[in-house]
C-alpha atoms as a PDB file:
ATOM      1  CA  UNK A   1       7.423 177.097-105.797  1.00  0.00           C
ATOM      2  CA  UNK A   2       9.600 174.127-106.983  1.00  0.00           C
ATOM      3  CA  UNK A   3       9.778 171.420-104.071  1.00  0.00           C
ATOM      4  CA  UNK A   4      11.376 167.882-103.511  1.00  0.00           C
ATOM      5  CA  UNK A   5       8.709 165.553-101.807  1.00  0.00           C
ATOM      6  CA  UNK A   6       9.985 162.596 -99.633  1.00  0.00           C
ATOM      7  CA  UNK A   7       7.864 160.577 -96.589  1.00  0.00           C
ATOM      8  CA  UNK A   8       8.736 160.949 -93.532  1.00  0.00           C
ATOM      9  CA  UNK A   9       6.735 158.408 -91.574  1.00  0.00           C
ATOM     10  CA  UNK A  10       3.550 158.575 -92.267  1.00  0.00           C
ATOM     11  CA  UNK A  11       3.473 161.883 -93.599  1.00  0.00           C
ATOM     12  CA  UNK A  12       4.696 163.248 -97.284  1.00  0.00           C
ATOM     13  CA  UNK A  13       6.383 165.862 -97.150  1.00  0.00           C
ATOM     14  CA  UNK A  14       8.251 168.747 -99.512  1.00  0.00           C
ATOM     15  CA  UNK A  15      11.231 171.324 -99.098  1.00  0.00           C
ATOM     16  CA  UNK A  16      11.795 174.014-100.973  1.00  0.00           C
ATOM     17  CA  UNK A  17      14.499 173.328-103.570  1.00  0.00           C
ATOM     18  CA  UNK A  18      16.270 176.745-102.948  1.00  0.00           C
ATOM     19  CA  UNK A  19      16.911 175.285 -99.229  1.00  0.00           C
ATOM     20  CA  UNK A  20      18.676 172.003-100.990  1.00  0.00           C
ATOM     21  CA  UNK A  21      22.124 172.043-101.710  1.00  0.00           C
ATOM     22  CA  UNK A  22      22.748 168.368-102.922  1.00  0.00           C
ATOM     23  CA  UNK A  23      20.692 165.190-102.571  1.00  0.00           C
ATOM     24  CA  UNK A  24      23.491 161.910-101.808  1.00  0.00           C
ATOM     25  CA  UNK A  25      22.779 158.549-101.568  1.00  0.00           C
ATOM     26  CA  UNK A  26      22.280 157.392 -97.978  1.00  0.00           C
ATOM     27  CA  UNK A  27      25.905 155.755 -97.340  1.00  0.00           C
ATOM     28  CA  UNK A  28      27.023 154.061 -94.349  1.00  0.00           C
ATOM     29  CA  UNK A  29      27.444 157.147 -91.240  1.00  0.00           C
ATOM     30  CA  UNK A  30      29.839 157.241 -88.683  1.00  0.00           C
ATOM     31  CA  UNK A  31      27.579 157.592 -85.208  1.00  0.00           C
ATOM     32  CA  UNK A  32      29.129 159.806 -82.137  1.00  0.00           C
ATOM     33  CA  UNK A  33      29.216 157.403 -79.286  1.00  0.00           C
ATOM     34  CA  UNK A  34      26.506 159.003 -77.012  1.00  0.00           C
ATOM     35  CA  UNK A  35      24.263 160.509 -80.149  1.00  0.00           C
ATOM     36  CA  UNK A  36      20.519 160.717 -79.835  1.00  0.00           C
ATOM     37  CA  UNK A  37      18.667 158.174 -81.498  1.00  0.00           C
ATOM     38  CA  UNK A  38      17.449 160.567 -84.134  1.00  0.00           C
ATOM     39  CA  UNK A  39      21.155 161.470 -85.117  1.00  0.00           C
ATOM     40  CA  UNK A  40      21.572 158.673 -87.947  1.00  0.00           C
ATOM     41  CA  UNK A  41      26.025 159.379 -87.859  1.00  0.00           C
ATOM     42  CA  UNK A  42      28.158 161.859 -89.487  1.00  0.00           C
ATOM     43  CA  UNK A  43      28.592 162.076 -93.515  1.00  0.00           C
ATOM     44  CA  UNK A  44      32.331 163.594 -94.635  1.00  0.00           C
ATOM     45  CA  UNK A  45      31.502 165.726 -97.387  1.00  0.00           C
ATOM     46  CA  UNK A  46      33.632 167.964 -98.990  1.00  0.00           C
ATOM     47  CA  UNK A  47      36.302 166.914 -96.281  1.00  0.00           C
ATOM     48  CA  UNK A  48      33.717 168.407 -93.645  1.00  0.00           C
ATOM     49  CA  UNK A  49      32.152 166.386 -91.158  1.00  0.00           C
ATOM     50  CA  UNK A  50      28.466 166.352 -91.260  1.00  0.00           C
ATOM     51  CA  UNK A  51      25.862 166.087 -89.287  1.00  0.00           C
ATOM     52  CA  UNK A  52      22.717 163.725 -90.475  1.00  0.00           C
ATOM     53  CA  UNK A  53      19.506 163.874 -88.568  1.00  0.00           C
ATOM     54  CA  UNK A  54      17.322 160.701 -89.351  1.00  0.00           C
ATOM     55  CA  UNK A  55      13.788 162.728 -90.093  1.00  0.00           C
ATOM     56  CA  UNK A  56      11.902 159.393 -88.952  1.00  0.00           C
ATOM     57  CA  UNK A  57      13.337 159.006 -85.739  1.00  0.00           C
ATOM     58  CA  UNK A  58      13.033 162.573 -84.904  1.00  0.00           C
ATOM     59  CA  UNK A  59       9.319 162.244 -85.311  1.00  0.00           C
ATOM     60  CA  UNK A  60       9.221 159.413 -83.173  1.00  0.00           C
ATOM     61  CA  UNK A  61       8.828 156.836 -85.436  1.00  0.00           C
ATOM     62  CA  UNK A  62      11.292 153.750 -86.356  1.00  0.00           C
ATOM     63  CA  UNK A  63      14.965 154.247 -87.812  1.00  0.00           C
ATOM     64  CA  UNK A  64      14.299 155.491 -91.919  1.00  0.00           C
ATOM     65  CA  UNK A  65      13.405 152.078 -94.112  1.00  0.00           C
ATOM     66  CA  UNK A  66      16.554 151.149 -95.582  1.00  0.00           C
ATOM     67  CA  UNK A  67      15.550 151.753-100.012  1.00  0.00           C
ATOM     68  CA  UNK A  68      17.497 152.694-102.867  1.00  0.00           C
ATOM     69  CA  UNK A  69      14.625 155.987-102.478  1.00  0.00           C
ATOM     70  CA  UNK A  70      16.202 156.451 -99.370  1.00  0.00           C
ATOM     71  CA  UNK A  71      18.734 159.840 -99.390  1.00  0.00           C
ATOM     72  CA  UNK A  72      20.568 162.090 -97.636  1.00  0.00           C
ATOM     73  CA  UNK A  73      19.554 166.046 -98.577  1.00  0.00           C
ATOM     74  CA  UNK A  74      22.053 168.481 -97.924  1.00  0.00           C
ATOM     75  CA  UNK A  75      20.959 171.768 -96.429  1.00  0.00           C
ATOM     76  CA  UNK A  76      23.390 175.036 -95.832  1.00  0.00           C
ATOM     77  CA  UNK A  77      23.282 175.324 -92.007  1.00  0.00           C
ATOM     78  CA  UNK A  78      24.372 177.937 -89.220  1.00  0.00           C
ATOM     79  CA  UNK A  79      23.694 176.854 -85.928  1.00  0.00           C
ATOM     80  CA  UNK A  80      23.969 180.024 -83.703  1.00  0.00           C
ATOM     81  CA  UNK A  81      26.883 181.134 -82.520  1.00  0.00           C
ATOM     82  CA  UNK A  82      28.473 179.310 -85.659  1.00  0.00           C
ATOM     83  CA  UNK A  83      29.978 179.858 -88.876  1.00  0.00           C
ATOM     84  CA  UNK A  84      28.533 178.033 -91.878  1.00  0.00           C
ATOM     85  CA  UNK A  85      28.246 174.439 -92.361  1.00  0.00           C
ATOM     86  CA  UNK A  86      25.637 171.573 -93.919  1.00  0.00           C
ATOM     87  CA  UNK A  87      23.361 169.534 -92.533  1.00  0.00           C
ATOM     88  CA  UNK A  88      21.950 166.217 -93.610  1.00  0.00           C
ATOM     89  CA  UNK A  89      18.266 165.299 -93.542  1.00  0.00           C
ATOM     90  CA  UNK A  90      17.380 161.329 -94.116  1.00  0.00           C
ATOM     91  CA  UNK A  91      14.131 160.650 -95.887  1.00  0.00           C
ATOM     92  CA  UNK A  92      12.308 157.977 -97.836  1.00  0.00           C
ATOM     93  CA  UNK A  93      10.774 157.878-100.885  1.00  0.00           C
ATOM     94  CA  UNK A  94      12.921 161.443-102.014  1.00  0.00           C
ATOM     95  CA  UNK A  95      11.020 160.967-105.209  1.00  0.00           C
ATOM     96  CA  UNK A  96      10.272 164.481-107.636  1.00  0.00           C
ATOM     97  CA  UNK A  97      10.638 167.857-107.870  1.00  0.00           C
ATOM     98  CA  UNK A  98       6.994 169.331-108.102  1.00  0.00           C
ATOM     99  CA  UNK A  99       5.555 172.764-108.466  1.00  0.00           C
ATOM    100  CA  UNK A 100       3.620 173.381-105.862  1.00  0.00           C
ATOM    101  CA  UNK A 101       0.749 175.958-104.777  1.00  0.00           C
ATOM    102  CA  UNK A 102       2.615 179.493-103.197  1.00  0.00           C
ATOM    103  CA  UNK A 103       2.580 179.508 -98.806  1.00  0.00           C
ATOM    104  CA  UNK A 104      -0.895 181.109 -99.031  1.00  0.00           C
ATOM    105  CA  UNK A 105      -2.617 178.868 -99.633  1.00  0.00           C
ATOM    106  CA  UNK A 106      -1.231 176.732 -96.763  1.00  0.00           C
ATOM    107  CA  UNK A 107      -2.669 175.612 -93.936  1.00  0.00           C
ATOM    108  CA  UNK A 108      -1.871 175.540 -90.086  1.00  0.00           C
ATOM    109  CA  UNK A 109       1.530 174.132 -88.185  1.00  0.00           C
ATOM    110  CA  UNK A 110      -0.002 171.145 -87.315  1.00  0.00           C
ATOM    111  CA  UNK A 111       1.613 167.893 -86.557  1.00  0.00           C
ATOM    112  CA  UNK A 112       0.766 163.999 -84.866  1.00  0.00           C
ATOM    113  CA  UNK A 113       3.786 164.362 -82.694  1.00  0.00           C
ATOM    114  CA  UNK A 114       4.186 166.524 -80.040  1.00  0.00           C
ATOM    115  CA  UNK A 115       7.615 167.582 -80.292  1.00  0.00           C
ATOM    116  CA  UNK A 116       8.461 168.322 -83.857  1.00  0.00           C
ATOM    117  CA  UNK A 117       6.026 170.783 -86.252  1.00  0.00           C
ATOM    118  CA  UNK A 118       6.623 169.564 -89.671  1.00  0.00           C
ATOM    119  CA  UNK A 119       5.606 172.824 -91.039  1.00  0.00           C
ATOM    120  CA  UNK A 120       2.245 174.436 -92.606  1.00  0.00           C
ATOM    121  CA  UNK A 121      -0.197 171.604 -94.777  1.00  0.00           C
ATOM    122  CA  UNK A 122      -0.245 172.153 -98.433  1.00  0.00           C
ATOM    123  CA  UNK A 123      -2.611 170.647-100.465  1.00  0.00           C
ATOM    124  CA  UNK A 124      -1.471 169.663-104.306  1.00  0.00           C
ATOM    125  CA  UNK A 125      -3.121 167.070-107.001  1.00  0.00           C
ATOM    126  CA  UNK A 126      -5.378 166.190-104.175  1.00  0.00           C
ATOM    127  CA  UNK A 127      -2.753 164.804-101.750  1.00  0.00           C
ATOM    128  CA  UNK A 128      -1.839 167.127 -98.464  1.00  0.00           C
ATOM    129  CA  UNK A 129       2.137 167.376 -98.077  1.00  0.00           C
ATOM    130  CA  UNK A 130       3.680 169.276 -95.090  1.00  0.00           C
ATOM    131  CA  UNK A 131       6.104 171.989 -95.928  1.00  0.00           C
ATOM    132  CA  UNK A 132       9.175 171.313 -94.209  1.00  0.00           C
ATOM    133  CA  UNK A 133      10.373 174.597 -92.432  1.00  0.00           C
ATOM    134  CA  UNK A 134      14.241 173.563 -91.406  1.00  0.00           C
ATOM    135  CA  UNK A 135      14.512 176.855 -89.570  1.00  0.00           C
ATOM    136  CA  UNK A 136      11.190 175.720 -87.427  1.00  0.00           C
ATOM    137  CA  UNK A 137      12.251 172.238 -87.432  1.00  0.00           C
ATOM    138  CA  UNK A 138      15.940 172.525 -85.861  1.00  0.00           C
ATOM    139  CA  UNK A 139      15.131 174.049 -82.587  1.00  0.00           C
ATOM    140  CA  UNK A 140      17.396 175.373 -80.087  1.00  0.00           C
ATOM    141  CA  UNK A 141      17.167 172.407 -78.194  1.00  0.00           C
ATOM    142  CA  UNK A 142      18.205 170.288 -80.876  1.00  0.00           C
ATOM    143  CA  UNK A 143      20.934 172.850 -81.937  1.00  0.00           C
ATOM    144  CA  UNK A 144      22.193 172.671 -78.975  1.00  0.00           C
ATOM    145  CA  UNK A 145      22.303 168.656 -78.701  1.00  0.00           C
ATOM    146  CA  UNK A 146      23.552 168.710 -82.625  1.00  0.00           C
ATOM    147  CA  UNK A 147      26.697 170.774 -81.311  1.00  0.00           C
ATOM    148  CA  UNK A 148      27.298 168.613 -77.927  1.00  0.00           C
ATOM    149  CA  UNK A 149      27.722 165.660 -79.718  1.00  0.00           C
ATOM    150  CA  UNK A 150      29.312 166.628 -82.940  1.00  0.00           C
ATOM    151  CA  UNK A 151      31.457 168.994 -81.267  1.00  0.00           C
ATOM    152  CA  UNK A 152      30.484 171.474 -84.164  1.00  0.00           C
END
């Protein structure tokens, strides 16, 4: 499977490029008064208001390092209840597209934080990435919080 690989944290990560939809530059957001710290601001894009969740701080960690490797990847969305929409992950180091080994031959959901599974380990050119699952990843909860604040 073809995958982007970008850090987030300590951890280096890849998402299926099927899943992507455009990769922008990270560009100054416009932050809902009242947003969760892991909501980096809103991104108009295609005259649509969109929603960017900052991938370090929803791990925990501090605000994504400000680089020029630094981007914004556009996902198709639908929260529940919703119609269609995008949604805008911040990571570092957004650095190749890579083949990588097929789900099998991944390893558990594990994760170092306790509230966010980055998705299964897979293990490529001897480094171990975590394959982002954005289904997994944007809960309920943070669906829910996503559509308070944006008013989505």
């Amino acid at each position: 499977m073809l995958a982007l690989t970008f850090q987030i944290h300590h951890d280096r990560v890849a998402l299926d490029a099927r899943r992507i939809a455009q990769i922008v530059p990270w560009v100054p957001l416009s932050r809902p008064e009242g947003s969760p710290a892991w909501l980096a601001g809103l991104l108009i894009y295609e005259q649509t208001a969109v929603p960017v969740i900052d991938l370090h701080r929803l791990v925990g960690a501090a605000p994504c390092p400000p680089r020029l490797s630094s981007r914004i990847i556009l996902i198709p969305w639908t929260p529940a209840g919703s119609s269609a929409r995008w949604l805008g992950l911040l990571a570092a180091n957004v650095s190749e597209l890579r083949e990588l080994p097929s789900a099998a031959s991944s390893q558990s959901h594990t994760t170092d934080t306790d509230h966010v599974d980055l998705g299964p380990v897979v293990v490529d050119r001897g480094e171990m990435l975590r394959m982002l699952d954005v289904d997994r990843l944007v809960t309920t909860e943070l669906q829910a919080q996503l559509c308070g604040v944006c008013a989505l």
